[in-house]
Protein backbone atom coordinates (compact mmCIF):
# COMPACT_ATOMS: atom_id res chain seq x y z
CA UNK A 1 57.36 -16.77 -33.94
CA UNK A 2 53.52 -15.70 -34.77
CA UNK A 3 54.22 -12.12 -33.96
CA UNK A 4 57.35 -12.30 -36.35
CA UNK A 5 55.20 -14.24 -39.44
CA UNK A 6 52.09 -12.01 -39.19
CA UNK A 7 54.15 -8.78 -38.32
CA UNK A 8 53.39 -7.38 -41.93
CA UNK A 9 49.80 -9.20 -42.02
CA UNK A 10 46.68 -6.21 -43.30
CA UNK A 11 44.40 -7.74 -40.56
CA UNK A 12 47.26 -7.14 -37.95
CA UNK A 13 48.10 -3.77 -39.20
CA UNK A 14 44.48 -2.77 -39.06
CA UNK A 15 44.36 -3.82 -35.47
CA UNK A 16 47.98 -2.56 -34.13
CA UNK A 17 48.08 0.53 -36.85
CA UNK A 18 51.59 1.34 -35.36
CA UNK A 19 54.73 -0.14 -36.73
CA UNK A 20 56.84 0.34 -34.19
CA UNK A 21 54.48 -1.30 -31.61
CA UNK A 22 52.84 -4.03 -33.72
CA UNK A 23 55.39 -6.97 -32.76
CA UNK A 24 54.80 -6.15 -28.75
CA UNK A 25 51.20 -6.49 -29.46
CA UNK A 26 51.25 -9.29 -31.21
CA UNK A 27 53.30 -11.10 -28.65
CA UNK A 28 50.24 -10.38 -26.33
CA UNK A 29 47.34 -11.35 -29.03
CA UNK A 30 49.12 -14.51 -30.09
CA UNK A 31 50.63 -15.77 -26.30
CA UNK A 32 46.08 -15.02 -25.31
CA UNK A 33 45.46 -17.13 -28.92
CA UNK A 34 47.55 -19.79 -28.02
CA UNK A 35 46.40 -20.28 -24.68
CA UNK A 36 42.57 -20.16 -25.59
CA UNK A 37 43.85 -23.21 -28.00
CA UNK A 38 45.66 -25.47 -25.45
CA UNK A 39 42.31 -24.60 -23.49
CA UNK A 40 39.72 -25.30 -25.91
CA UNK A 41 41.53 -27.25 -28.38
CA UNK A 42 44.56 -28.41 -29.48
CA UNK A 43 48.27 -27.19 -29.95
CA UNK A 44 50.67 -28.44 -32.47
CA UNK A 45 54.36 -27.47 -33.09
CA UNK A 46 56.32 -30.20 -35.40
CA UNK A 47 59.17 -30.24 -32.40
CA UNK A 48 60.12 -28.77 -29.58
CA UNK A 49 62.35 -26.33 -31.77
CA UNK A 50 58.79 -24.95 -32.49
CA UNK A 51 59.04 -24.20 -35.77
CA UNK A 52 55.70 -23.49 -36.03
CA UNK A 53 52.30 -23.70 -34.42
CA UNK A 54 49.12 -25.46 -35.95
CA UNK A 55 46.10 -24.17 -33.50
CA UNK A 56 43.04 -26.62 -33.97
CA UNK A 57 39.59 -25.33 -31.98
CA UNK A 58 37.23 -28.13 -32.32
CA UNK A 59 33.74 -26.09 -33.92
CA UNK A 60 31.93 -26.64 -30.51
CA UNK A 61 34.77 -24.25 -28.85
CA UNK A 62 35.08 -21.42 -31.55
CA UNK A 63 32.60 -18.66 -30.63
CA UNK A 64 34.82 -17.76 -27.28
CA UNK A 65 32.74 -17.33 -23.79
CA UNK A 66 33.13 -14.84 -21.74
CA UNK A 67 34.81 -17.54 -19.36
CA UNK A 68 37.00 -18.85 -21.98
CA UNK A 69 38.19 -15.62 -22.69
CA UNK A 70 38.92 -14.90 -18.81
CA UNK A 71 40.69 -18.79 -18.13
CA UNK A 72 42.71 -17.61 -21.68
CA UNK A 73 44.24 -14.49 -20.50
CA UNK A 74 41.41 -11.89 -21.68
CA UNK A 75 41.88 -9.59 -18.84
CA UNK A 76 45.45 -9.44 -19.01
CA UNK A 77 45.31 -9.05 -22.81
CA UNK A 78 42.85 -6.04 -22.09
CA UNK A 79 45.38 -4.39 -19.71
CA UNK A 80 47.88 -4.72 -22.46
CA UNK A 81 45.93 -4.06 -25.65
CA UNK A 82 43.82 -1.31 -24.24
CA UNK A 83 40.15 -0.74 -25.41
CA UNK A 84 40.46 0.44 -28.52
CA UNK A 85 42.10 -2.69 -30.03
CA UNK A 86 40.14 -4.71 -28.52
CA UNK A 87 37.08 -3.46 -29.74
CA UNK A 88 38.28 -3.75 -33.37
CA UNK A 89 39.67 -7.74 -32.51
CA UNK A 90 35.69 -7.91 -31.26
CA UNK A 91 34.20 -6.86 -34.17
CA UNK A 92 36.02 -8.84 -36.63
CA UNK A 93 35.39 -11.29 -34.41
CA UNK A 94 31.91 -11.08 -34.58
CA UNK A 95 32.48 -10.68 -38.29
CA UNK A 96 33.79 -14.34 -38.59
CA UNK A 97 31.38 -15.74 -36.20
CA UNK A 98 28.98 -14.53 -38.44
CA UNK A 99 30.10 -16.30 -41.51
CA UNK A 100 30.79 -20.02 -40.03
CA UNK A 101 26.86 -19.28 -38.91
């Protein structure tokens, strides 16, 4: 559902630059955001149909450990997403860390 709603999202094209791909990686970045949330937070849908997905990360959570990101599925989202992508999901990362600072 995520990966279908932000398939055509400028963040997520910057990120996963190729069409044909983007979806797959989303499934990956969303299924690693989702986790960190039921984690670290709390998970919403508005039924079990699962309409949608409200993700709330209480402000004490939201600049990720290394060990939250590991429990969440980092690794396995590494082995997917490769370095490259990664890297760019750090930075703007760091980005927004910056700003709620």
């Amino acid at each position: 559902m995520f990966s279908r709603a932000f398939l055509n999202d400028p963040l997520a094209a910057y990120i996963f630059p190729n069409e044909k791909k983007r979806q797959e990686n989303l499934q990956h970045y969303f299924r690693f955001r989702i986790k960190y949330g039921v984690l670290n937070g709390e998970v919403y849908a508005p039924s079990p149909n699962i309409e949608g997905l409200a993700i709330w990360i209480h402000p004490s959570n939201i600049d990720m450990t290394y060990w939250q990101m590991f429990r969440a599925g980092g690794m396995r989202q590494f082995r997917k997403l490769g370095k490259e992508k990664i890297g760019k999901m750090l930075t703007i990362e760091k980005y927004t860390s910056a700003m709620r600072h």
